[in-house]
C-alpha atoms as a PDB file:
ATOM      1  CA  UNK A   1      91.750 101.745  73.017  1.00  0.00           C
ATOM      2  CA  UNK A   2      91.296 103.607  76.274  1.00  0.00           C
ATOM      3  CA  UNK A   3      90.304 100.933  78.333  1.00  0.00           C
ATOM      4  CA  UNK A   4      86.797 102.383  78.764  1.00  0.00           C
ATOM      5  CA  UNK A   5      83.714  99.953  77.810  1.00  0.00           C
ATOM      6  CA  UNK A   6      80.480 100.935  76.845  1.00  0.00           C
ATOM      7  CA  UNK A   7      77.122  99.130  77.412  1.00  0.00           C
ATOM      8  CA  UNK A   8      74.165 100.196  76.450  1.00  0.00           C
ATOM      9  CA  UNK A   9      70.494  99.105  77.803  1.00  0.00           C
ATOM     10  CA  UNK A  10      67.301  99.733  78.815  1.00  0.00           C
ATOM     11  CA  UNK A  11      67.879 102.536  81.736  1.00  0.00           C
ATOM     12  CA  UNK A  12      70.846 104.392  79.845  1.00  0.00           C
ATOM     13  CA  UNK A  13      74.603 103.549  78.694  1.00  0.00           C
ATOM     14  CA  UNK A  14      76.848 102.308  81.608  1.00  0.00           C
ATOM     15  CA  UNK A  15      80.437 103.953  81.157  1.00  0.00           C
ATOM     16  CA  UNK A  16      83.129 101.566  82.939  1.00  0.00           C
ATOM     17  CA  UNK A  17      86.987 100.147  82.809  1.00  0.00           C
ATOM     18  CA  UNK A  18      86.343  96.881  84.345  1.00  0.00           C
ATOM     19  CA  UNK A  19      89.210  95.426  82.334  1.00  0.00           C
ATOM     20  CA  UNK A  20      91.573  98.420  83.181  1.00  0.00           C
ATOM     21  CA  UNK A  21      91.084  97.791  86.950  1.00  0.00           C
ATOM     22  CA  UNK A  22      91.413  93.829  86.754  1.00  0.00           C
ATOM     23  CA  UNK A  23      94.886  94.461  84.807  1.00  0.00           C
ATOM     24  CA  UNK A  24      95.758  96.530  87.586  1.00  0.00           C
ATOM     25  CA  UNK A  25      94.748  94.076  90.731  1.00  0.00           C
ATOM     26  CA  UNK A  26      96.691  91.451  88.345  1.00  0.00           C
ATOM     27  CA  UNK A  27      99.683  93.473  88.191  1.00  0.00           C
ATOM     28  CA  UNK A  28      99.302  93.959  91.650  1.00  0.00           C
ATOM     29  CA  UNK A  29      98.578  90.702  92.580  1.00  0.00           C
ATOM     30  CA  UNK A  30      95.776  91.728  94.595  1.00  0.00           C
ATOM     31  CA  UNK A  31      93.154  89.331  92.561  1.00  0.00           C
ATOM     32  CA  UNK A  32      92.980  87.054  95.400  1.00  0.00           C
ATOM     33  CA  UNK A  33      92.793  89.800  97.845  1.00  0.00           C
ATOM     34  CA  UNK A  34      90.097  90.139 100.276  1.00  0.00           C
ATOM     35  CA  UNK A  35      87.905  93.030  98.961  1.00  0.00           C
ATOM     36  CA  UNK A  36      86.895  95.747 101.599  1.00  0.00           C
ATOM     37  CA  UNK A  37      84.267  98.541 101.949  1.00  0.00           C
ATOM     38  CA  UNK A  38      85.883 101.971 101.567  1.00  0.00           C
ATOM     39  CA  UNK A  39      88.691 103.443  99.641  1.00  0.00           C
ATOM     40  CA  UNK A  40      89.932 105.007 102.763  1.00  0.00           C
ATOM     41  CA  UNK A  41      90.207 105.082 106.370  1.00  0.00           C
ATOM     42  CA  UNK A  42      88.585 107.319 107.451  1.00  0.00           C
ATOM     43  CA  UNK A  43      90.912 107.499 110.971  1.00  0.00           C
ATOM     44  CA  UNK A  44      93.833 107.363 108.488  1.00  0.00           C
ATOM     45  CA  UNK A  45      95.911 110.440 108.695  1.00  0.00           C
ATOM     46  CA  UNK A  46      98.369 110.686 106.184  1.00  0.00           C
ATOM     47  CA  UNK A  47     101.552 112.601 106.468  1.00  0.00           C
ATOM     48  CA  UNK A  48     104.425 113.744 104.156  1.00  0.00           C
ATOM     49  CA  UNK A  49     108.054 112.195 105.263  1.00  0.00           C
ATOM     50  CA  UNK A  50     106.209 109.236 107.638  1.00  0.00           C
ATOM     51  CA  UNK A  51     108.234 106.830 109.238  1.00  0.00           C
ATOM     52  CA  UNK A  52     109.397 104.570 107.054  1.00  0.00           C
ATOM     53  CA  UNK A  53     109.801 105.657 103.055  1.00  0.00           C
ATOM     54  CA  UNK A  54     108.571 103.576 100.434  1.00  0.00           C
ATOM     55  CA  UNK A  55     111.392 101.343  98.860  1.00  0.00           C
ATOM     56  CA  UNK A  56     109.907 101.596  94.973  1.00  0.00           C
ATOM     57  CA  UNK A  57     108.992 105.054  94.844  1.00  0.00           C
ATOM     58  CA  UNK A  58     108.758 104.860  91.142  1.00  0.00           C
ATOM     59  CA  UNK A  59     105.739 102.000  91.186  1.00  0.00           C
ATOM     60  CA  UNK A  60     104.065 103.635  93.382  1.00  0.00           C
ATOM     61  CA  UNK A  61     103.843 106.956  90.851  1.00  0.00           C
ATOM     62  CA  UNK A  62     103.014 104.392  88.110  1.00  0.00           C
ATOM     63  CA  UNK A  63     100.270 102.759  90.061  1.00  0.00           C
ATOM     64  CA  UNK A  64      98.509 106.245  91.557  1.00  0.00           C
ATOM     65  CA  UNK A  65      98.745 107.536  87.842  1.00  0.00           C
ATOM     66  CA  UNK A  66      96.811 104.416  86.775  1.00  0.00           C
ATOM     67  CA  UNK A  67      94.198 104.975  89.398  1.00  0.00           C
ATOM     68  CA  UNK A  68      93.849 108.373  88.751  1.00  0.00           C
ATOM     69  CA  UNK A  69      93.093 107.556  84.885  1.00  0.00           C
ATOM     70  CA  UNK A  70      90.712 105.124  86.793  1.00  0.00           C
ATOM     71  CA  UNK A  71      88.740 108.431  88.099  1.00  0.00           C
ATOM     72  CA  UNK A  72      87.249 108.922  84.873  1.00  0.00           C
ATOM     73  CA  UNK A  73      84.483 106.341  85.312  1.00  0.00           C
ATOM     74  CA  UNK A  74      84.989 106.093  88.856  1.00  0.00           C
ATOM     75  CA  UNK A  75      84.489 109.483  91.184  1.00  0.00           C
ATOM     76  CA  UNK A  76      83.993 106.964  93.745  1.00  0.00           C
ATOM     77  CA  UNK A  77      87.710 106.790  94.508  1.00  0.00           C
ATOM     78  CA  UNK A  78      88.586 110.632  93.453  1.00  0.00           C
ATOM     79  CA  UNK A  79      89.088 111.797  97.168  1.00  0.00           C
ATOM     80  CA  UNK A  80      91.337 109.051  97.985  1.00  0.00           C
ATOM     81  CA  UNK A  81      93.609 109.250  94.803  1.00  0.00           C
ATOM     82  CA  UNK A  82      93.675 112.497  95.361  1.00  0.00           C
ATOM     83  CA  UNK A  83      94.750 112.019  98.914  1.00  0.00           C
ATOM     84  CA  UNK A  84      97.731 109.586  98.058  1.00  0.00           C
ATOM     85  CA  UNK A  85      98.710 111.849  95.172  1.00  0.00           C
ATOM     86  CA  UNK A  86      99.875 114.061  97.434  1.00  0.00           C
ATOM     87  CA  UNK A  87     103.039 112.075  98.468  1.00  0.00           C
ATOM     88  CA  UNK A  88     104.110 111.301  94.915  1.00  0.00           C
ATOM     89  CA  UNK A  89     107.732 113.108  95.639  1.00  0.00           C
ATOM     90  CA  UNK A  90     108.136 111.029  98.503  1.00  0.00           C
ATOM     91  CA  UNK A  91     105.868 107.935  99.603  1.00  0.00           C
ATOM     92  CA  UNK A  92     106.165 106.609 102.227  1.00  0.00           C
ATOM     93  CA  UNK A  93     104.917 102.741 103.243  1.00  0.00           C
ATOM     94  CA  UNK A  94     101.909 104.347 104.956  1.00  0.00           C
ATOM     95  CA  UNK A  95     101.015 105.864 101.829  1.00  0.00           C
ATOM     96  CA  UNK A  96     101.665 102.903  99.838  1.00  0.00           C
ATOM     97  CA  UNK A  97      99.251 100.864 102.571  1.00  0.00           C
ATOM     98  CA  UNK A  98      96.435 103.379 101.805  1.00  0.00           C
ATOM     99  CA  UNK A  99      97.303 102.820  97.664  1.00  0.00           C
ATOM    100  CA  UNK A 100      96.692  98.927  98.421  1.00  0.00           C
ATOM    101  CA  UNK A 101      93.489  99.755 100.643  1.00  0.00           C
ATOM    102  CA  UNK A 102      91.788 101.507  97.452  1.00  0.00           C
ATOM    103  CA  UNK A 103      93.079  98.504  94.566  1.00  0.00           C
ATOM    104  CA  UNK A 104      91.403  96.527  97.564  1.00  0.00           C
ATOM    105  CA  UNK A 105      87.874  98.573  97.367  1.00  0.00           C
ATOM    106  CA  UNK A 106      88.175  98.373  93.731  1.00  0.00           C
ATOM    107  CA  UNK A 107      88.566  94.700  93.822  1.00  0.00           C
ATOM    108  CA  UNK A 108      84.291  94.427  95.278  1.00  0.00           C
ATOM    109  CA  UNK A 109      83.419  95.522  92.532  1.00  0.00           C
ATOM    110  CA  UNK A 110      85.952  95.948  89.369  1.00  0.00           C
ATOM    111  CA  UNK A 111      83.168  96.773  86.709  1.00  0.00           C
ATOM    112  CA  UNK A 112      81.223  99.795  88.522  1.00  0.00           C
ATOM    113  CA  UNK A 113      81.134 102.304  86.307  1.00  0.00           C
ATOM    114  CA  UNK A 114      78.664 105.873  85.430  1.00  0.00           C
ATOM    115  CA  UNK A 115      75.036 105.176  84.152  1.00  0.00           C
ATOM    116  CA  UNK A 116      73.873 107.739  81.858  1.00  0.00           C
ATOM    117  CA  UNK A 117      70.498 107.390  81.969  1.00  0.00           C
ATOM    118  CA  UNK A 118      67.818 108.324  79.314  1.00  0.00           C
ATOM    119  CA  UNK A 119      65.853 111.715  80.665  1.00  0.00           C
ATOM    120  CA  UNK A 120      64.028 113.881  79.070  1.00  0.00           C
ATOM    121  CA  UNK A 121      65.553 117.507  80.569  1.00  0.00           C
ATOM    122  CA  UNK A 122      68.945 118.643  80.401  1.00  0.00           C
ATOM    123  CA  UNK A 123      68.987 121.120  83.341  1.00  0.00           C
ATOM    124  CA  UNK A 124      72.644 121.749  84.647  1.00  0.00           C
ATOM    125  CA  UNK A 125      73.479 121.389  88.350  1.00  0.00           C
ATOM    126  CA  UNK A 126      76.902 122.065  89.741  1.00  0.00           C
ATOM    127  CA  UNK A 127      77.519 121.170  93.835  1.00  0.00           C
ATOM    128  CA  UNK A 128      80.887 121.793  95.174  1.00  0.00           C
ATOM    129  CA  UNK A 129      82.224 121.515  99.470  1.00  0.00           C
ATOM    130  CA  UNK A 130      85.536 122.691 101.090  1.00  0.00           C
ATOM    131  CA  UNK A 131      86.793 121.237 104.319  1.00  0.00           C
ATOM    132  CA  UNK A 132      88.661 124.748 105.243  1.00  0.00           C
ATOM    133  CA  UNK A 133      92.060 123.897 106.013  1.00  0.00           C
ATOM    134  CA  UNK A 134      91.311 120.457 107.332  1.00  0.00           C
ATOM    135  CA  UNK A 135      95.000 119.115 105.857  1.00  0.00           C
ATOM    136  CA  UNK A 136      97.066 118.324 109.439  1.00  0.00           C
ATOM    137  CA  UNK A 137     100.029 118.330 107.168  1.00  0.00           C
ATOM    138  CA  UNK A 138      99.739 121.831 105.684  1.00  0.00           C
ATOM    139  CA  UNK A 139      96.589 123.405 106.507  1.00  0.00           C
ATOM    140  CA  UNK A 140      95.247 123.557 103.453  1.00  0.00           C
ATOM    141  CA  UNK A 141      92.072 123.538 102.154  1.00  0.00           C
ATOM    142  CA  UNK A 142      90.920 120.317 100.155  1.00  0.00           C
ATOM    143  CA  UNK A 143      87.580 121.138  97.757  1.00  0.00           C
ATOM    144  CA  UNK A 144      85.777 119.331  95.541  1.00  0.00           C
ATOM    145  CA  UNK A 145      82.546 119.547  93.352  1.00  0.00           C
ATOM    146  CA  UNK A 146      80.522 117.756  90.857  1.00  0.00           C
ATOM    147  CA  UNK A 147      78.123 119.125  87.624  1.00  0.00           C
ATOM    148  CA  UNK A 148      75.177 116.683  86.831  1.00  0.00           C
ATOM    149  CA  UNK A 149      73.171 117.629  82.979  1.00  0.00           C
ATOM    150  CA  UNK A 150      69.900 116.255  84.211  1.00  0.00           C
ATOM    151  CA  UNK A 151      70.739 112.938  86.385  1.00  0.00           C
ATOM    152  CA  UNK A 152      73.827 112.262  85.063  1.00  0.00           C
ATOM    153  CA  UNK A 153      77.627 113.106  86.241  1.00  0.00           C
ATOM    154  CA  UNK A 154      79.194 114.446  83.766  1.00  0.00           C
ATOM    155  CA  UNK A 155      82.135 116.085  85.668  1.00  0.00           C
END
């Protein structure tokens, strides 16, 4: 009832919401979309109060809320949701362009998911980076990190 399937095999269980992000490129209407590389641009720099505000503030709340449920089985896209949640008070089209350019990443490949594999040690390994106030809006800093039990992301 979460939207999360399970699959077990061989290497491990494969963690995924394939069907969550297809109901959200049909809602979208991105299915027929050309599917691209990266979440981001990575010459993209995103601003609060750009040009041009977004005329359905509202959807585009509902829509970054889905993908960040969409996070939980894919960290691929946490740095760009994270970006875009940024302008929730106030989107702007840019911003809405950049929430597009991610449904458009997720469209390659709707059904990647986490593998947790079968190992046989359990060692805990935490990694975590900080870009030191590389925000051009605010100056902030923007961390993140990730703990692996053995090979397998857990957080």
């Amino acid at each position: 009832f979460l939207g999360i399937e399970v699959a077990q095999s061989k290497n491990g269980i494969v963690i995924s919401q394939r069907k969550y992000a297809l109901d959200i490129l049909e809602e979208t209407s991105l299915m027929s979309s050309k599917p691209i590389n990266t979440p981001m641009d990575p010459n993209a720099k995103l601003l609060p109060s750009q040009v041009e505000p977004f005329s359905n503030p509202e959807r585009y709340r509902r829509l970054v809320g889905k993908l960040n449920y969409l996070t939980v089985t894919r960290p691929n896209i946490s740095f760009a949701v994270s970006v875009v949640s940024q302008f929730l008070n106030y989107p702007c089209v840019e911003h809405w362009n950049a929430v597009i350019r991610i449904l458009n990443y997720i469209k390659g490949v709707p059904g990647k998911g986490l593998l947790y594999g079968y190992n046989n040690h359990t060692r805990v390994v935490g990694y975590s980076d900080a870009d030191w106030a590389g925000s051009p809006s605010d100056r902030r800093s923007t961390s993140g990190y990730c703990v692996f039990i053995g090979d397998n992301l857990i957080s």
